[in-house]
Protein backbone atom coordinates (compact mmCIF):
# COMPACT_ATOMS: atom_id res chain seq x y z
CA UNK A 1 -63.48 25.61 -130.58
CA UNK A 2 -63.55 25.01 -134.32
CA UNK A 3 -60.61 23.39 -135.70
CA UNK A 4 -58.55 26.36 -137.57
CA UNK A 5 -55.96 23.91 -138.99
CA UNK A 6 -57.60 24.35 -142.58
CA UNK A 7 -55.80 28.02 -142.59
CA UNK A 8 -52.53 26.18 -143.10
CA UNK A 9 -53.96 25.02 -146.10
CA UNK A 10 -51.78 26.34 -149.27
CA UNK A 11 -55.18 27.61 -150.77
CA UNK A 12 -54.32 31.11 -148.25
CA UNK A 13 -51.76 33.33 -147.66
CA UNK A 14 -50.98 34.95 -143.83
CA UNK A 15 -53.20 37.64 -144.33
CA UNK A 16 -56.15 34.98 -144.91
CA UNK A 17 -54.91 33.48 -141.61
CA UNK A 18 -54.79 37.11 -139.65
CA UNK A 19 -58.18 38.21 -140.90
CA UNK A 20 -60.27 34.86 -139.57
CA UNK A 21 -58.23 35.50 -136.29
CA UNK A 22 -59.58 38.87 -136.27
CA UNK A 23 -62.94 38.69 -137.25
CA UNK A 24 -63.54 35.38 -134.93
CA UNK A 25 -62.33 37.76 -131.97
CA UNK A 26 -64.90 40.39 -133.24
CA UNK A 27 -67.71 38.41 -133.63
CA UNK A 28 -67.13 36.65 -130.26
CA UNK A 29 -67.84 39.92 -128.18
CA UNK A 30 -70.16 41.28 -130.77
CA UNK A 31 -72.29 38.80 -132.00
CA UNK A 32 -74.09 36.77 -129.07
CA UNK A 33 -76.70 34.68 -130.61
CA UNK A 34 -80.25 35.19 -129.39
CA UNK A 35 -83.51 35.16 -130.34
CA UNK A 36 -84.34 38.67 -132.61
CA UNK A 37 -87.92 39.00 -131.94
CA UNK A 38 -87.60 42.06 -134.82
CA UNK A 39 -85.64 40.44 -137.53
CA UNK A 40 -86.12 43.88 -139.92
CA UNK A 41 -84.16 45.47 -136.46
CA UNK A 42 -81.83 43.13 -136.12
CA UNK A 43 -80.38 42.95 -139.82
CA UNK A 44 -80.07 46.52 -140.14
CA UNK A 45 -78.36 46.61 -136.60
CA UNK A 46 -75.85 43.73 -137.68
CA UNK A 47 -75.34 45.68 -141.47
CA UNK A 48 -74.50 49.18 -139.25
CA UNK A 49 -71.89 46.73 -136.80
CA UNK A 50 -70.62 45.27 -140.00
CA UNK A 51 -70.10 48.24 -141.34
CA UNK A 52 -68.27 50.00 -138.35
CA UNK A 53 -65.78 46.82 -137.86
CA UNK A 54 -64.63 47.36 -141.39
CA UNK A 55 -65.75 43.62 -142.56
CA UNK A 56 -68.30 44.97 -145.38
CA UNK A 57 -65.13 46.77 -147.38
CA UNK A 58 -64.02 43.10 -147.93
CA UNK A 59 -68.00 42.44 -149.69
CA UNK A 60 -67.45 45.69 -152.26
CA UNK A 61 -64.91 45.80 -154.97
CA UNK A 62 -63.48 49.07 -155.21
CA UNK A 63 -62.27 50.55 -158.79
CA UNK A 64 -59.67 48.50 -160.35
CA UNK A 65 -59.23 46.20 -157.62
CA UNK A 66 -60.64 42.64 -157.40
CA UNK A 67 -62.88 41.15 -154.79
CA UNK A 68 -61.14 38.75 -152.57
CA UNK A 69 -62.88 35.11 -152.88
CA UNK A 70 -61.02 33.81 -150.31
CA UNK A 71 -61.43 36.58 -147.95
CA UNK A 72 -65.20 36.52 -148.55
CA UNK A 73 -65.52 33.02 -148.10
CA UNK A 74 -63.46 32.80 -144.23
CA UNK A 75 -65.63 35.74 -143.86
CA UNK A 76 -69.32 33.56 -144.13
CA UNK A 77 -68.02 30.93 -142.74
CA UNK A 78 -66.75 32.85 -139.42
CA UNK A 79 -69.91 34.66 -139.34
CA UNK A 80 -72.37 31.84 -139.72
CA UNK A 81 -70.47 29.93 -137.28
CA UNK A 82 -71.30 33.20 -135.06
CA UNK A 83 -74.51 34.07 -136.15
CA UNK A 84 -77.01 32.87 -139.33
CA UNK A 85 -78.21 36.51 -139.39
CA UNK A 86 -74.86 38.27 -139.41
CA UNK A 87 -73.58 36.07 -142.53
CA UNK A 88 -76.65 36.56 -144.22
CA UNK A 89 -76.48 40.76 -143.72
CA UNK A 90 -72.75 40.23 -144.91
CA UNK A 91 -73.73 38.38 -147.86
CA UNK A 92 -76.66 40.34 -149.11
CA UNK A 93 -74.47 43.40 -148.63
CA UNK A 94 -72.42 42.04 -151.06
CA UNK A 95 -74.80 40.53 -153.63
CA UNK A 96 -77.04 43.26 -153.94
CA UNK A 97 -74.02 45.22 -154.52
CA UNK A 98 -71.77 43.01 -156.55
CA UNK A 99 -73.37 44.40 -159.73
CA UNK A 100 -72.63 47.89 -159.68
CA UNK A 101 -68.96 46.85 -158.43
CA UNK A 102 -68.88 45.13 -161.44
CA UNK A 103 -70.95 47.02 -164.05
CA UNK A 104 -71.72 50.04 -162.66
CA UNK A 105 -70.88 53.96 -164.13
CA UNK A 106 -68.36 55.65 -162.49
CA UNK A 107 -71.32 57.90 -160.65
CA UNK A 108 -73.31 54.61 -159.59
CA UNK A 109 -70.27 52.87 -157.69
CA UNK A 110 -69.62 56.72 -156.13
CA UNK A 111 -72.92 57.04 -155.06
CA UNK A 112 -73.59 53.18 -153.66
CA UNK A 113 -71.29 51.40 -152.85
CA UNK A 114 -69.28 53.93 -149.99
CA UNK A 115 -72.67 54.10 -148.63
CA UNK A 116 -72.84 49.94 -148.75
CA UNK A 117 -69.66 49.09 -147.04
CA UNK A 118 -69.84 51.42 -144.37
CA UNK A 119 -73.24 49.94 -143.42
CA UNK A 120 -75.45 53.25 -143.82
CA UNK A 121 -76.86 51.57 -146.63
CA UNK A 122 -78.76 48.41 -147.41
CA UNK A 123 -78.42 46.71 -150.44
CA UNK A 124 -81.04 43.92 -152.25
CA UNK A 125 -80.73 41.72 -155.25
CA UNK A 126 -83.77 41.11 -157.36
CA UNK A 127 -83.56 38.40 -160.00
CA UNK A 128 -86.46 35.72 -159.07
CA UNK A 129 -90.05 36.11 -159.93
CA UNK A 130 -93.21 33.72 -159.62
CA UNK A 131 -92.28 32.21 -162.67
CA UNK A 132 -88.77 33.01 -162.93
CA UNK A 133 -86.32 31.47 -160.77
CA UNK A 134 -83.63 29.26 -162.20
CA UNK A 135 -85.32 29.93 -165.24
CA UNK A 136 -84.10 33.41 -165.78
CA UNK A 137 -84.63 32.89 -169.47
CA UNK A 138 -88.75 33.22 -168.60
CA UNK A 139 -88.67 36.46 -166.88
CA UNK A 140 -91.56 38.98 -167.40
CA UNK A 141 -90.60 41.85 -165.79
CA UNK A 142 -90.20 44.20 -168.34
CA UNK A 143 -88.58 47.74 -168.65
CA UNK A 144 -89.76 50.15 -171.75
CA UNK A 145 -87.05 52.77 -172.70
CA UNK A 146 -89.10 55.99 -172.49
CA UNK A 147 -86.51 58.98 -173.27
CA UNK A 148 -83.53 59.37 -170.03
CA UNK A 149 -85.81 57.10 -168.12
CA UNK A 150 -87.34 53.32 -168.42
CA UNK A 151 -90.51 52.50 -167.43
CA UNK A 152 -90.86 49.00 -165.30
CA UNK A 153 -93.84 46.91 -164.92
CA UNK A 154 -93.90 43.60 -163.38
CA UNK A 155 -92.96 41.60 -159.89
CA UNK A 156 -89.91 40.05 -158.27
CA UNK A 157 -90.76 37.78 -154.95
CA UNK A 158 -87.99 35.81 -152.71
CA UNK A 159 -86.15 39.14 -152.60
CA UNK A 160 -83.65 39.03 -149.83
CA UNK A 161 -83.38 42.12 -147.63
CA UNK A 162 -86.83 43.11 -149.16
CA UNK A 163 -88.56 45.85 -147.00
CA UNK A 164 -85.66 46.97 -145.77
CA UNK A 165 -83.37 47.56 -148.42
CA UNK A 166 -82.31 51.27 -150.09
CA UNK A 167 -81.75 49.85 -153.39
CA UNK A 168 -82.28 47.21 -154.88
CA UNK A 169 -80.35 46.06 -158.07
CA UNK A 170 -83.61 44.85 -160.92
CA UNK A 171 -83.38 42.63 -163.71
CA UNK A 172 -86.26 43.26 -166.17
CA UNK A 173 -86.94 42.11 -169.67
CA UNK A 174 -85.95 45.15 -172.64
CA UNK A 175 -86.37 42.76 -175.61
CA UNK A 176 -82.87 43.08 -177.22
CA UNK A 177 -82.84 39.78 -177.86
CA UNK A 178 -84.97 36.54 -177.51
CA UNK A 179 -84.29 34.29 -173.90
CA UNK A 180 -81.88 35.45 -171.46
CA UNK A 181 -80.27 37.80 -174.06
CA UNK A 182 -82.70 40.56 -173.35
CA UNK A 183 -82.28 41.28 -170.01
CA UNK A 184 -81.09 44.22 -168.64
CA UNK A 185 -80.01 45.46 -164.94
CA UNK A 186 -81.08 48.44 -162.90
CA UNK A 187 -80.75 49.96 -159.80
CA UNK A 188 -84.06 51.28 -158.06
CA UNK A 189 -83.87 53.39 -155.31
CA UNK A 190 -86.49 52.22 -152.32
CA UNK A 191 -89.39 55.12 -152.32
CA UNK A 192 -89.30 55.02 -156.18
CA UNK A 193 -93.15 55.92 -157.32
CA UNK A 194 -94.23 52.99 -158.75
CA UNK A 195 -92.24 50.61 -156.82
CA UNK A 196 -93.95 49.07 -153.72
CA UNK A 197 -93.40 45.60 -151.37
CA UNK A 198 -96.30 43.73 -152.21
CA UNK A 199 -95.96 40.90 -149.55
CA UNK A 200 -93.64 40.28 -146.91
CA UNK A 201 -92.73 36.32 -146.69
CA UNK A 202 -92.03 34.27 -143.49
CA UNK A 203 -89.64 31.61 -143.53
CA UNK A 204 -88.22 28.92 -141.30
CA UNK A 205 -84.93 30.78 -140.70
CA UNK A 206 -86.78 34.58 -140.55
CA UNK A 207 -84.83 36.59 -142.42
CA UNK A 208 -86.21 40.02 -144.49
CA UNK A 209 -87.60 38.77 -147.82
CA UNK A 210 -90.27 40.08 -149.81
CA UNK A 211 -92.39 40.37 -153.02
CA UNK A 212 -92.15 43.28 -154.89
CA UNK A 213 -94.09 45.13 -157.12
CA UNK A 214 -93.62 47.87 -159.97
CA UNK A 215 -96.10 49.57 -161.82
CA UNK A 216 -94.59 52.53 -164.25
CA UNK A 217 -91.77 52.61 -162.09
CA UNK A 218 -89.46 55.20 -163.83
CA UNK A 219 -85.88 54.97 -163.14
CA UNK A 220 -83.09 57.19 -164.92
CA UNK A 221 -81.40 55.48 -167.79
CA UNK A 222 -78.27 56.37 -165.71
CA UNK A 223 -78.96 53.75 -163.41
CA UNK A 224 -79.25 50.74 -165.98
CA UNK A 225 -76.07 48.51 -165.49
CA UNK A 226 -73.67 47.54 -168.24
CA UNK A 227 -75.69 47.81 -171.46
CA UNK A 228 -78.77 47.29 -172.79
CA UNK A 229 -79.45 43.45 -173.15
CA UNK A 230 -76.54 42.54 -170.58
CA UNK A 231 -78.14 41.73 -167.61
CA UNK A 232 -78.10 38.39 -167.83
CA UNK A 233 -74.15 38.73 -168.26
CA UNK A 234 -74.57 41.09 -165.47
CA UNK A 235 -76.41 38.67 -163.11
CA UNK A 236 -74.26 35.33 -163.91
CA UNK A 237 -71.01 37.46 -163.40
CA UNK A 238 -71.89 38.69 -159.60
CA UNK A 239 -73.32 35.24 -158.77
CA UNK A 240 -70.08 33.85 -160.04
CA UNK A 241 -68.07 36.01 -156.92
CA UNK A 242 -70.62 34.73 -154.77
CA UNK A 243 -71.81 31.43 -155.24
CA UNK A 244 -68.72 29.68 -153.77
CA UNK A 245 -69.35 31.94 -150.31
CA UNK A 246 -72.79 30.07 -149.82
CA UNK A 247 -70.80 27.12 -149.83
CA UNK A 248 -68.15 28.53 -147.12
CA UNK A 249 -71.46 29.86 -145.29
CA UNK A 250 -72.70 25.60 -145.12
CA UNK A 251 -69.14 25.32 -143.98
CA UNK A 252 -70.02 27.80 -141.12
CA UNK A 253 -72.43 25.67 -140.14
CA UNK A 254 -71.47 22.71 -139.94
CA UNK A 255 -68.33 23.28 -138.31
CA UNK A 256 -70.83 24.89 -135.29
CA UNK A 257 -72.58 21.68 -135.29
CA UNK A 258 -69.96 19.79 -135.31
CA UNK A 259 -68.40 21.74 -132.04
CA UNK A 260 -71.96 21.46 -130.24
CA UNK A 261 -72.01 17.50 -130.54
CA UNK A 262 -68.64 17.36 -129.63
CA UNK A 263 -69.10 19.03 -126.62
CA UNK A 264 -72.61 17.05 -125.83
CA UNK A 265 -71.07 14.00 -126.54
CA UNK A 266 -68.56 14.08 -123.88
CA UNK A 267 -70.57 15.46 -121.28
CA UNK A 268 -73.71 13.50 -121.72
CA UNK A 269 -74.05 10.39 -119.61
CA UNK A 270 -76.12 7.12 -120.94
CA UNK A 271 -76.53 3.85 -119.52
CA UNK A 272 -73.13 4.70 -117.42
CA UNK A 273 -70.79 5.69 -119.72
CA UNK A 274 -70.52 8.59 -121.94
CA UNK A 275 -72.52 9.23 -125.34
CA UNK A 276 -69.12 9.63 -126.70
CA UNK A 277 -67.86 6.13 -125.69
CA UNK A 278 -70.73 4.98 -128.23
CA UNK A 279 -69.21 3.20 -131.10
CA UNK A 280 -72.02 4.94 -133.18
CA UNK A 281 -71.26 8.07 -131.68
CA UNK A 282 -67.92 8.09 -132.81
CA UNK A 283 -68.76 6.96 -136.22
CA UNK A 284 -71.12 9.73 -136.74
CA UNK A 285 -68.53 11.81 -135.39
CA UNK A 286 -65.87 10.72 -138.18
CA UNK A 287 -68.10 11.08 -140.78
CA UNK A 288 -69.34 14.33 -139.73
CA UNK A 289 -65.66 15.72 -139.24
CA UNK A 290 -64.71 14.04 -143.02
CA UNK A 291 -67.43 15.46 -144.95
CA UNK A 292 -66.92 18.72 -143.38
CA UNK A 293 -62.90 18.27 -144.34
CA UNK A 294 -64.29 17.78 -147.97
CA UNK A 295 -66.69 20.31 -148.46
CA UNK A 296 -63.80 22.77 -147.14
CA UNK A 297 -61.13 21.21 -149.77
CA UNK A 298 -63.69 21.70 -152.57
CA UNK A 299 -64.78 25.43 -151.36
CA UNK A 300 -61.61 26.65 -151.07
CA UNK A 301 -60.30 24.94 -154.30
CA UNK A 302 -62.80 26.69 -155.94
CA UNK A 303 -62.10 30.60 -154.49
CA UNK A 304 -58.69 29.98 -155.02
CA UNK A 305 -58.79 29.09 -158.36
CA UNK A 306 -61.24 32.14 -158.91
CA UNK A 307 -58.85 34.46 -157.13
CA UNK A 308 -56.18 33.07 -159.47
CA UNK A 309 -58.51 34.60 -162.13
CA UNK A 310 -59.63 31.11 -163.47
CA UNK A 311 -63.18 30.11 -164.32
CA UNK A 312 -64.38 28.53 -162.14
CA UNK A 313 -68.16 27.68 -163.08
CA UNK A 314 -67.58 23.67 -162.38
CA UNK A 315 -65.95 24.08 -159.34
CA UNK A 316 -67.90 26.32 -157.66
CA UNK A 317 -71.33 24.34 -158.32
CA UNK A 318 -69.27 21.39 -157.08
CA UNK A 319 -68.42 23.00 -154.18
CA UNK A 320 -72.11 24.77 -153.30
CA UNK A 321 -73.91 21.22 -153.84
CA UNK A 322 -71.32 19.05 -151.74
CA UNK A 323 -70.80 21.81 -149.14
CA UNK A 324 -74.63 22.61 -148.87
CA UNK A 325 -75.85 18.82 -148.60
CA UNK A 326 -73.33 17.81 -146.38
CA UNK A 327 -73.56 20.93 -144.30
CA UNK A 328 -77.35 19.23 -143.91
CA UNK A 329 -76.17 15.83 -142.96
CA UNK A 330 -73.95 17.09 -140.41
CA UNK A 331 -76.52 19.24 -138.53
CA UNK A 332 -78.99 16.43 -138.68
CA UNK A 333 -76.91 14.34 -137.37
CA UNK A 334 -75.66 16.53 -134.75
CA UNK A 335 -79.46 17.27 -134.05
CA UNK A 336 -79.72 13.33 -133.66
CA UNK A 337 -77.51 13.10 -130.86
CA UNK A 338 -79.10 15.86 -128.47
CA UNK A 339 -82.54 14.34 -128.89
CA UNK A 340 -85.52 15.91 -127.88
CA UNK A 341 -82.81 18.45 -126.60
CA UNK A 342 -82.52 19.02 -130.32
CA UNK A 343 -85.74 19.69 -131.51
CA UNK A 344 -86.09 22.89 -128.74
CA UNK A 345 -86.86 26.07 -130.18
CA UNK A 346 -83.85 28.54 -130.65
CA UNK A 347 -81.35 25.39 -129.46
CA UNK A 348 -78.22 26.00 -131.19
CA UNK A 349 -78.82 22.77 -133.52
CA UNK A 350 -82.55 23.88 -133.93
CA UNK A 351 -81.50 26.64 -134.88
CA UNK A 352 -78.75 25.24 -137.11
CA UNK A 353 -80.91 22.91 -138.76
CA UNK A 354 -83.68 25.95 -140.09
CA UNK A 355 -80.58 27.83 -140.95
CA UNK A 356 -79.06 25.22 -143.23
CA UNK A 357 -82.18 24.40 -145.15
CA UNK A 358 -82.62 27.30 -147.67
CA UNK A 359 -78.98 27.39 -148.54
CA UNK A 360 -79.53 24.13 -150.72
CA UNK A 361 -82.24 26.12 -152.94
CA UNK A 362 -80.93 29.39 -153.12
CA UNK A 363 -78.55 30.92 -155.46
CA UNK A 364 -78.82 27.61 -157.26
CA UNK A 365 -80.66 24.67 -156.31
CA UNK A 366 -79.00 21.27 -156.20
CA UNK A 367 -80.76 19.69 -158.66
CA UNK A 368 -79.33 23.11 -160.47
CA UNK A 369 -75.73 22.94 -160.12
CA UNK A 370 -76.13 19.08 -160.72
CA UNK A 371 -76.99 20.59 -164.34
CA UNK A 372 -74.03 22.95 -164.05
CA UNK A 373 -71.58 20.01 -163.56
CA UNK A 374 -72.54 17.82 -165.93
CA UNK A 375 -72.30 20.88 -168.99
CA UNK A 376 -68.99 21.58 -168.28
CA UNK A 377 -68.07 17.81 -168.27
CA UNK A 378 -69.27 17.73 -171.32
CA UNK A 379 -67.86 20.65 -172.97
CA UNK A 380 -64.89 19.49 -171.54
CA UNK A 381 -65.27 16.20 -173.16
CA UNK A 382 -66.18 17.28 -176.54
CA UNK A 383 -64.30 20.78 -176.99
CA UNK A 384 -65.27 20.37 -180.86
CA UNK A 385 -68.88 20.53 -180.44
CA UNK A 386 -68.36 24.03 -178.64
């Protein structure tokens, strides 16, 4: 049993408190972890069970009303202590969403997003390309205006929930500007002519994810979000809701790791005496527990703040690079102490350990939000040169 003492914290309020509670009993009798031999199944089984336990209202802003950081954040970090799969159809429902909630027409956030939080449909977010990841500035997708419609040309790969998605939210090059100021967002329906999965991609932790492909892709002007040369605003302002939930997901994590080398620890015998009586056990231990303590301080600093309506670029990258490489540490360490127990295929900590890995690349990389950190320490330092 994770430790729930953290939702005393003054960071939440009761209804923080009651919604963990409630969700933790959910996903206890409906989220068993085993192995998914059909991952493309499985996700759009856990978006439908998502979506009939009411926890995907909580990943879609409705008109005039705020998303809850907070609430999103105990949300990941239930789930992935669940299930990896069922955080990551809970965040991408969110995400691939998060721009029409914020951006969208009146007609776009009627037509999606009822359809997104009651699970019947899947949502994508497509921002990266071969040459284009943190680097949004070099993107070559490219959208001509051609009358009600634009016409889209060019490729997106490391999409998330690719080839199963029903939309998927685009970011293409219109040329308003130079850089990242000519960007602009659109929603593209799956079975658009002209839009096609060119590649599906296996990864360590499977999850959907795919390259895709346009070729005079028309979509309706109707469906561009915000204006013309805004997506860049468009795309910074959903990560922004959602960057501090990767951290909570790490949190997730680690706090499962944590409760399996507990439990190993006391129950595994060696050289007549418990692993746990190990000085060096109980080291690791404290430094695994501490870590995990800090990430949590930092993650929930930062949705606070945000819910508070603060910025909060700083404090989120602090709290997605501490939470993500200690979330690492943690398993690895937890891994450690099973030994060859740990390295078994679909092992809880095996498991955990594939899990963790891609959460310190995407939506950021380290190395990224190291970057992040140290500009706003130094606008902060020299407000003149702003």
């Amino acid at each position: 049993m994770s430790d729930k003492t953290y939702l005393e914290w003054p960071f939440f309020e009761p209804r923080h408190a009651a919604l963990e509670q409630a969700l933790d009993a959910w996903a206890a009798q409906h989220l068993a972890q085993h192995h998914e031999a059909d991952v493309d199944a499985a996700c759009r089984r856990l978006v439908r069970q998502l979506g009939e336990g009411g926890w995907l209202r909580h990943a879609v802003g409705a008109e005039g009303q705020a998303i809850d950081t907070r609430a999103i954040c105990l949300i990941r970090e239930t789930l992935a202590r669940h299930n990896g799969l069922a955080d990551f159809a809970f965040a991408m429902q969110g995400l691939g969403s998060g721009a029409i909630s914020l951006f969208g027409s009146a007609a776009n956030r009627d037509d999606y997003l009822p359809r997104v939080a009651s699970g019947e449909a899947i949502a994508a977010f497509a921002l990266s390309e071969p040459q284009a990841g943190s680097d949004v500035a070099a993107m070559q997708c490219a959208a001509v205006r051609d009358g009600d419609h634009y016409v889209l040309n060019g490729e997106k790969t490391w999409i998330s929930n690719g080839g199963i998605a029903d939309f998927y939210v685009v970011f293409a090059r219109t040329g308003e500007a130079p850089g990242a100021r000519g960007i602009s967002a659109f929603v593209v329906d799956a079975g658009t002519p002209g839009f096609e999965i060119a590649e599906r991609i296996q990864v360590i932790a499977p999850h959907p994810l795919a390259r895709l492909v346009f070729k005079d892709c028309r979509v309706p002007a109707a469906k561009r979000l915000g204006e013309a040369g805004q997506g860049f605003k468009v795309a910074m302002a959903t990560l922004d809701v959602f960057r501090t939930s990767v951290a909570a997901a790490a949190l997730g994590f680690a706090r499962r790791a944590l409760d399996e080398a507990l439990a190993h620890a006391t129950r595994r015998k060696m050289f007549g005496q418990m692993l746990s009586d190990f000085q060096l056990t109980q080291a690791k231990l404290a430094d695994m527990a501490t870590g995990i303590d800090g990430a949590a301080l930092l993650t929930y600093r930062a949705a606070w703040q945000r819910d508070q309506g603060r910025k909060v670029t700083k404090e989120a990258a602090m709290a997605k690079l501490h939470a993500t490489e200690t979330a690492q540490q943690v398993i690895d360490a937890a891994l450690q102490m099973f030994g060859g127990l740990g390295v078994v295929s679909e092992q809880p900590v095996e498991r955990l350990y594939r899990e963790i890995r891609a959460l310190r690349i995407y939506e950021g990389a380290t190395e990224v939000q190291q970057l992040i950190i140290a500009r706003e320490l130094l606008r902060e330092a020299n407000p003149k040169e702003q």
